[in-house]
N, C-alpha and C. Protein backbone atom coordinates (compact mmCIF):
# COMPACT_ATOMS: atom_id res chain seq x y z
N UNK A 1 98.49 120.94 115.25
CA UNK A 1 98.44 119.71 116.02
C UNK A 1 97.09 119.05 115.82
N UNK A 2 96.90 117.78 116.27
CA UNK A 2 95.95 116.92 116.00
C UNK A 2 94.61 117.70 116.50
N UNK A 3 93.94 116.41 117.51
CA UNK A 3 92.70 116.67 118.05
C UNK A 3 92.61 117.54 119.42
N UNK A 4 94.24 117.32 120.04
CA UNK A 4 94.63 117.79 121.38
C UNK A 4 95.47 118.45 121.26
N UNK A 5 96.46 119.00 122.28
CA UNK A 5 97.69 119.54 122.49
C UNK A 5 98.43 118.13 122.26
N UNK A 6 98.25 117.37 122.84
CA UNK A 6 99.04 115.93 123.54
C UNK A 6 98.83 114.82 122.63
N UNK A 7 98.20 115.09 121.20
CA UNK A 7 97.90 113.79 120.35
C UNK A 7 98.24 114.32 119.13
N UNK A 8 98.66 113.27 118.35
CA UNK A 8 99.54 113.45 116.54
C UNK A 8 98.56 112.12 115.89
N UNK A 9 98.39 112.80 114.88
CA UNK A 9 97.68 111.64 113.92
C UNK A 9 98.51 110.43 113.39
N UNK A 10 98.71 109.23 113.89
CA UNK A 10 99.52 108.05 113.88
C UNK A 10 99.09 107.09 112.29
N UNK A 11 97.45 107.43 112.14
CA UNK A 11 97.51 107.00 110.80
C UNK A 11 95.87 107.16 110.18
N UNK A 12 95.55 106.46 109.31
CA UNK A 12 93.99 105.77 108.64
C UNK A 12 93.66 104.69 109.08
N UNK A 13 92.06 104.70 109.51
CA UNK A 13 91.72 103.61 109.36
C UNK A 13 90.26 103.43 108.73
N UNK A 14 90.82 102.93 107.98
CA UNK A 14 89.98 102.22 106.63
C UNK A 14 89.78 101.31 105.41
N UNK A 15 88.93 100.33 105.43
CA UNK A 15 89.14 99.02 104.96
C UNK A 15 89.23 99.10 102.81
N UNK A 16 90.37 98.75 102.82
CA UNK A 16 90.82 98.56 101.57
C UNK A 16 91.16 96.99 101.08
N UNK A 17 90.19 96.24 100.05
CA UNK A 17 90.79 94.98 99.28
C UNK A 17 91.70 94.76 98.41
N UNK A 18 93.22 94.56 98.90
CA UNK A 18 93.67 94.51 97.91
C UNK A 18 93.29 93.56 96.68
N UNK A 19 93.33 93.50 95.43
CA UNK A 19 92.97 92.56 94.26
C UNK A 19 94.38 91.82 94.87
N UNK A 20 95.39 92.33 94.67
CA UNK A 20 96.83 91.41 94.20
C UNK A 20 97.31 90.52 94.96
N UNK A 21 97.14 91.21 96.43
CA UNK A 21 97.44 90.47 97.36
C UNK A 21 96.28 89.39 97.93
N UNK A 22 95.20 89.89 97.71
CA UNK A 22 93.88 89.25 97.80
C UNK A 22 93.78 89.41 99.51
N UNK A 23 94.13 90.74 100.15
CA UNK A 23 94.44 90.60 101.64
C UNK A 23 93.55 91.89 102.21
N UNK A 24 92.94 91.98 103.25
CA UNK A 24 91.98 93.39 103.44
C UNK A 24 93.46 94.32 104.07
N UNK A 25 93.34 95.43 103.45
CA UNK A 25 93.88 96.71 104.22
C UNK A 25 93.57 97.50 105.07
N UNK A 26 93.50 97.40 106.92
CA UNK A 26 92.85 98.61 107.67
C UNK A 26 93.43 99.49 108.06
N UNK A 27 94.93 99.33 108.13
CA UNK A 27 95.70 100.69 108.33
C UNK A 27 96.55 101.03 107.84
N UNK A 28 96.66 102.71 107.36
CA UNK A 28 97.62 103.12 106.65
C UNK A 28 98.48 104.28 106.93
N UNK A 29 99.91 104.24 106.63
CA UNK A 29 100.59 105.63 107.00
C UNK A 29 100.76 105.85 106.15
N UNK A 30 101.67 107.53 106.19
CA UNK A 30 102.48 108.01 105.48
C UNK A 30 103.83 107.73 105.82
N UNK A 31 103.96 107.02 104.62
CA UNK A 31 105.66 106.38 104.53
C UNK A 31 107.05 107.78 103.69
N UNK A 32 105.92 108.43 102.99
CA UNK A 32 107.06 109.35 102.16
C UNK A 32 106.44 110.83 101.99
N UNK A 33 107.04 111.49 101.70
CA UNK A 33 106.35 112.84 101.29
C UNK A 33 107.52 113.76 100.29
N UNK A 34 107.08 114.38 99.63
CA UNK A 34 108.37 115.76 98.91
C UNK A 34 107.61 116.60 98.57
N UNK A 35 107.61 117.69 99.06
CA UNK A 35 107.53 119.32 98.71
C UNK A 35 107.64 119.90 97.71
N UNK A 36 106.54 120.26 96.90
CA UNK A 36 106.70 121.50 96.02
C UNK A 36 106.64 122.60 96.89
N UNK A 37 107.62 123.58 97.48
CA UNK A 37 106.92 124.20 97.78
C UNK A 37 106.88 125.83 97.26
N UNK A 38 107.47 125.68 95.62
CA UNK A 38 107.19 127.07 94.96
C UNK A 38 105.94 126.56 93.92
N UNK A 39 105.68 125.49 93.74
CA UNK A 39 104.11 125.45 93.17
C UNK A 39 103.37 124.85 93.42
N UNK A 40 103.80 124.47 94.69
CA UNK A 40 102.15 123.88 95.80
C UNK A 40 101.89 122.20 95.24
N UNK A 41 102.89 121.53 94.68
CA UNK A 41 102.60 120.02 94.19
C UNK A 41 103.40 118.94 95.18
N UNK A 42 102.67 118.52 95.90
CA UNK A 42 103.06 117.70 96.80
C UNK A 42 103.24 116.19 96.24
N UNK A 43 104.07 115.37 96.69
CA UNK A 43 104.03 113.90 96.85
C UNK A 43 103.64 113.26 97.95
N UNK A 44 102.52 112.06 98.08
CA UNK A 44 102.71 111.69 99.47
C UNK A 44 102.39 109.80 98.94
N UNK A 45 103.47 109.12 99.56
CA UNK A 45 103.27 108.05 99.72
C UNK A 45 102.63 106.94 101.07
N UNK A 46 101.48 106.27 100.98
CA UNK A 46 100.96 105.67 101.63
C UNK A 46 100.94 103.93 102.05
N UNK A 47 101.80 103.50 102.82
CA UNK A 47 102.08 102.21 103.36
C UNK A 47 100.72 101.48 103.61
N UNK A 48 100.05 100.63 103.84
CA UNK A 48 98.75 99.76 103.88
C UNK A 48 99.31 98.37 104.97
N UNK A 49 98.62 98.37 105.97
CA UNK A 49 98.64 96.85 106.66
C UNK A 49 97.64 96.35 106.77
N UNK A 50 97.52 95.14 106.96
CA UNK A 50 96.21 94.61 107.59
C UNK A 50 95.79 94.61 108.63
N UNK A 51 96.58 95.21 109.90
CA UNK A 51 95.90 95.92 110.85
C UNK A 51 96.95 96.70 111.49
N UNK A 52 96.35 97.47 112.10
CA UNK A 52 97.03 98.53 113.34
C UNK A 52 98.21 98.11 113.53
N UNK A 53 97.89 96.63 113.98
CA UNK A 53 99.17 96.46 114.94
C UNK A 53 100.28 95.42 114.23
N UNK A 54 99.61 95.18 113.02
CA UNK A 54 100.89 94.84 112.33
C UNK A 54 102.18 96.18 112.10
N UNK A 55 101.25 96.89 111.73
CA UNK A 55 102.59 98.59 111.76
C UNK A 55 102.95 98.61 113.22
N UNK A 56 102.46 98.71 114.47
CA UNK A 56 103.08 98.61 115.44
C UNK A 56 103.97 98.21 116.10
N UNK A 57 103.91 96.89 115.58
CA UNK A 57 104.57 95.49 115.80
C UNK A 57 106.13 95.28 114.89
N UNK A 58 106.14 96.38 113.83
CA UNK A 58 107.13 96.41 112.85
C UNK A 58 106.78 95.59 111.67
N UNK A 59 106.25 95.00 111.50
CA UNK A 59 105.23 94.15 110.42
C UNK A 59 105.96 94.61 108.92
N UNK A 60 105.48 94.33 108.00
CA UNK A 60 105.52 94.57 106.79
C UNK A 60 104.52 94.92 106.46
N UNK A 61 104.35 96.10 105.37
CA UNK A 61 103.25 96.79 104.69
C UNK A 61 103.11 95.69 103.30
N UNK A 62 101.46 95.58 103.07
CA UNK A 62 100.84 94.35 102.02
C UNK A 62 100.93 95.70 101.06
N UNK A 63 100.42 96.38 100.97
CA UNK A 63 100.67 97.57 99.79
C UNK A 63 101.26 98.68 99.79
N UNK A 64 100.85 99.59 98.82
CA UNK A 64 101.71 101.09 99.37
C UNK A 64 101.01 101.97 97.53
N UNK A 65 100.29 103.43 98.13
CA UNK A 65 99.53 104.06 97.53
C UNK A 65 100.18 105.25 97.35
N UNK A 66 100.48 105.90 96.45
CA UNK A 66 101.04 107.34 96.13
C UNK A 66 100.21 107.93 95.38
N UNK A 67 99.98 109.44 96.45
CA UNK A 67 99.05 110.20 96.12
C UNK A 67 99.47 112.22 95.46
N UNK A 68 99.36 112.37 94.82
CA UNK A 68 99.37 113.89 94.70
C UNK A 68 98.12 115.01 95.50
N UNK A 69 99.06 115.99 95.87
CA UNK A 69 98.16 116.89 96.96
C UNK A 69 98.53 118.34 96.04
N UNK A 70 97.41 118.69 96.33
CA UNK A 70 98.63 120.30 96.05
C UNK A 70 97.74 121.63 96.79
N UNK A 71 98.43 123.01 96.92
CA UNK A 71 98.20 123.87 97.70
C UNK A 71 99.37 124.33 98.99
N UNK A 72 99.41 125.33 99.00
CA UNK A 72 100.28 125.80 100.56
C UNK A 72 100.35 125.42 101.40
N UNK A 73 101.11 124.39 102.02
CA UNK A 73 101.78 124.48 102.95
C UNK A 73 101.23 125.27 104.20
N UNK A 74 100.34 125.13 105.22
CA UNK A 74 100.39 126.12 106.29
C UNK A 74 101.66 126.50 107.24
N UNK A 75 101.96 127.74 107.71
CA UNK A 75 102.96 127.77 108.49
C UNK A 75 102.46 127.25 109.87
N UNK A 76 103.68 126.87 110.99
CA UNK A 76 102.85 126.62 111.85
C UNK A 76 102.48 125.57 112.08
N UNK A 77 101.90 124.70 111.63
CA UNK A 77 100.85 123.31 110.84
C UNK A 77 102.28 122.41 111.28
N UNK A 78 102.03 120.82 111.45
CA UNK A 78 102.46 119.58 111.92
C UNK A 78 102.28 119.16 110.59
N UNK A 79 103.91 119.02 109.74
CA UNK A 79 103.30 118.42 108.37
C UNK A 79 102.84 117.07 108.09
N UNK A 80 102.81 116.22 109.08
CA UNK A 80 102.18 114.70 108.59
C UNK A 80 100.44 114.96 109.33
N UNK A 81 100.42 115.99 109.88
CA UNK A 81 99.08 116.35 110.63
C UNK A 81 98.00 116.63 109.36
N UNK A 82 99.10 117.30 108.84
CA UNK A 82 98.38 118.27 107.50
C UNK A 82 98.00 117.22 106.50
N UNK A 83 99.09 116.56 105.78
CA UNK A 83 99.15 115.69 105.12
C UNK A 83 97.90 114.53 105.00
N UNK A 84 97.61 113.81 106.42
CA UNK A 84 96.42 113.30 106.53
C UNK A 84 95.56 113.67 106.29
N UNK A 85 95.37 115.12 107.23
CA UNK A 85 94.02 115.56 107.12
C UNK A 85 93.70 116.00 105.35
N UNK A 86 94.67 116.44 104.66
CA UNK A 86 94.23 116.49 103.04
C UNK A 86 94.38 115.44 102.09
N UNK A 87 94.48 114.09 102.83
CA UNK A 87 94.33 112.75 102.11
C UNK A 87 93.08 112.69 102.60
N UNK A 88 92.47 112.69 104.09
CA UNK A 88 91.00 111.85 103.83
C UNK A 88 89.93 112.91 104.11
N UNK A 89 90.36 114.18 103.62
CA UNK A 89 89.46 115.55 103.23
C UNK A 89 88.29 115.46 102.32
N UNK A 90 87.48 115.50 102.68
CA UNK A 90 85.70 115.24 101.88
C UNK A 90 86.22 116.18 100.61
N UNK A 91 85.80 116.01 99.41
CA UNK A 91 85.18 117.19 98.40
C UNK A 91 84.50 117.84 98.14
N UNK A 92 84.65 119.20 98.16
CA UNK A 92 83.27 120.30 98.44
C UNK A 92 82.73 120.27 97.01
N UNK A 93 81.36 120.15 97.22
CA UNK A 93 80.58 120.41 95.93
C UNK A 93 81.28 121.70 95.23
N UNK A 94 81.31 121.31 93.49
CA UNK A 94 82.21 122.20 93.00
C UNK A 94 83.21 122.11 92.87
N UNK A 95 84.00 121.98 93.70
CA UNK A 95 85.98 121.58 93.93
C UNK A 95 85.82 120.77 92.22
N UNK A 96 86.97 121.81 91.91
CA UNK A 96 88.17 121.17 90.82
C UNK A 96 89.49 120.55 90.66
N UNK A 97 89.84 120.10 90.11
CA UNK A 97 91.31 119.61 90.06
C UNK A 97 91.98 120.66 89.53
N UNK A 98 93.75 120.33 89.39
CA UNK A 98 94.52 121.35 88.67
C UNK A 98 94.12 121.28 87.43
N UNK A 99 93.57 120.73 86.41
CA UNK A 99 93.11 121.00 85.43
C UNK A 99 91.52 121.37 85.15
N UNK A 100 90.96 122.03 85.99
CA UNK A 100 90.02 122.56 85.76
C UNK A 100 88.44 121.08 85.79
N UNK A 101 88.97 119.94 86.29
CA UNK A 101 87.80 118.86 85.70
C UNK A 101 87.38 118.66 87.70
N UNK A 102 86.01 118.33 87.95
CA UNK A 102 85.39 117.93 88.67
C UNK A 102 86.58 116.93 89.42
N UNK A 103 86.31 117.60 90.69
CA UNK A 103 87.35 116.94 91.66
C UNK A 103 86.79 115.39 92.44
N UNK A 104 87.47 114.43 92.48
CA UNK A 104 87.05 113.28 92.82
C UNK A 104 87.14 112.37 94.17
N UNK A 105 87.71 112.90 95.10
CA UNK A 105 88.83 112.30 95.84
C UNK A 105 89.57 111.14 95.81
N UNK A 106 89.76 110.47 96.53
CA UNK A 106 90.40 109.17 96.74
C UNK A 106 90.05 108.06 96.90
N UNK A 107 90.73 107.06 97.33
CA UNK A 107 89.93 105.60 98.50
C UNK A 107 90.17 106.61 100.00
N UNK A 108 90.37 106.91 100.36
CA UNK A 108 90.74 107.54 101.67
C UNK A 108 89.46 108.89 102.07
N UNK A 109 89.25 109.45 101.02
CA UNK A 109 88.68 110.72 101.19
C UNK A 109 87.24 110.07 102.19
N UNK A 110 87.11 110.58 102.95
CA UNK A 110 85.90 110.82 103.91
C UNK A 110 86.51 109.35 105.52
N UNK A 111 87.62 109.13 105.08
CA UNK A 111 88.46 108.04 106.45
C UNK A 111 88.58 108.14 107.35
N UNK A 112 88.31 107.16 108.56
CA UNK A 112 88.72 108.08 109.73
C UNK A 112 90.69 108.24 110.28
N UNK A 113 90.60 109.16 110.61
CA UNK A 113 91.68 109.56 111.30
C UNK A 113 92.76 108.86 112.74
N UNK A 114 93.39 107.93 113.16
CA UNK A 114 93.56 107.54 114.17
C UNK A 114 94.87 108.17 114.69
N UNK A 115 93.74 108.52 116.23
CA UNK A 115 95.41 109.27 116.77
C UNK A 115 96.21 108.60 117.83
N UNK A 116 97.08 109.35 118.05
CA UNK A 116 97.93 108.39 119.36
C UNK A 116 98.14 110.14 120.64
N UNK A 117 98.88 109.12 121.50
CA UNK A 117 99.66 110.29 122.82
C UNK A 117 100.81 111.01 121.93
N UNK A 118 101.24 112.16 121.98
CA UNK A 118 102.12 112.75 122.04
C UNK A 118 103.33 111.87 122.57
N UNK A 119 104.53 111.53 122.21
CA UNK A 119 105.49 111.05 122.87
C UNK A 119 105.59 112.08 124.09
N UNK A 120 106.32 111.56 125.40
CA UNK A 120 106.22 112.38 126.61
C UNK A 120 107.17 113.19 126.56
N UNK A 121 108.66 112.66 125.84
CA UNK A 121 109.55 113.75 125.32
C UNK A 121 109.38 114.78 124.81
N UNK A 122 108.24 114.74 123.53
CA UNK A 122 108.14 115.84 122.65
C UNK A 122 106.87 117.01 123.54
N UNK A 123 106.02 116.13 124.32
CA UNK A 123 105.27 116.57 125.32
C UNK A 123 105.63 117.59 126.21
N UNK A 124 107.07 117.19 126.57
CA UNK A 124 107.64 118.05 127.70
C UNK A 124 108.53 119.27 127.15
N UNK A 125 108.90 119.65 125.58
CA UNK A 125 109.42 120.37 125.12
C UNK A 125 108.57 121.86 125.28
């Protein structure tokens, strides 16, 4: 779980220019995901608005970013919890990629995190 018992990570926030759209990006979800989960190669796709509350609001996403993750799966673990937290995960001095080359991160890597309440339903389970 997130930061609390009672809070889920709802998304990113962090300012991205798009070139194409020529529009700033401050918030982003995870719109998609698929599982490797016999060799640890994840998919995760990332939606972009220009703010919070355009995703709130039902809005339309100005972009959308697909990222590769890879590694186990924790048991246990909230998988869009997880998911975030290893999109805007710092790089440890050293860290490699799957091919052995100096690991780089992302636009996201070092982002902050934005959380929300627990729905009261899932709260009360």
């Amino acid at each position: 779980m997130a930061k609390a018992n009672q809070q889920v990570i709802l998304g990113i926030d962090h300012e991205i220019f798009d070139e194409e759209t020529d529009v700033a990006e401050t918030f982003h979800v995870v719109r998609y995901v698929s599982l490797d989960l016999v060799n640890h190669n994840h998919t995760v796709a990332v939606d972009s608005y220009a703010r919070q509350r355009t995703y709130e609001r039902g809005g339309r996403a100005v972009g959308s970013q697909q990222f590769s993750l890879s590694g186990q799966l924790p048991r246990g673990v909230d998988l869009l919890d997880w998911v975030y937290q290893a999109i805007v995960a710092p790089v440890r001095e050293g860290e490699t990629d799957a091919y052995g080359q100096p690991a780089t991160g992302n636009v996201f890597t070092g982002a902050k995190l934005v959380y929300a309440a627990l729905p009261e339903q899932a709260a009360a389970e």
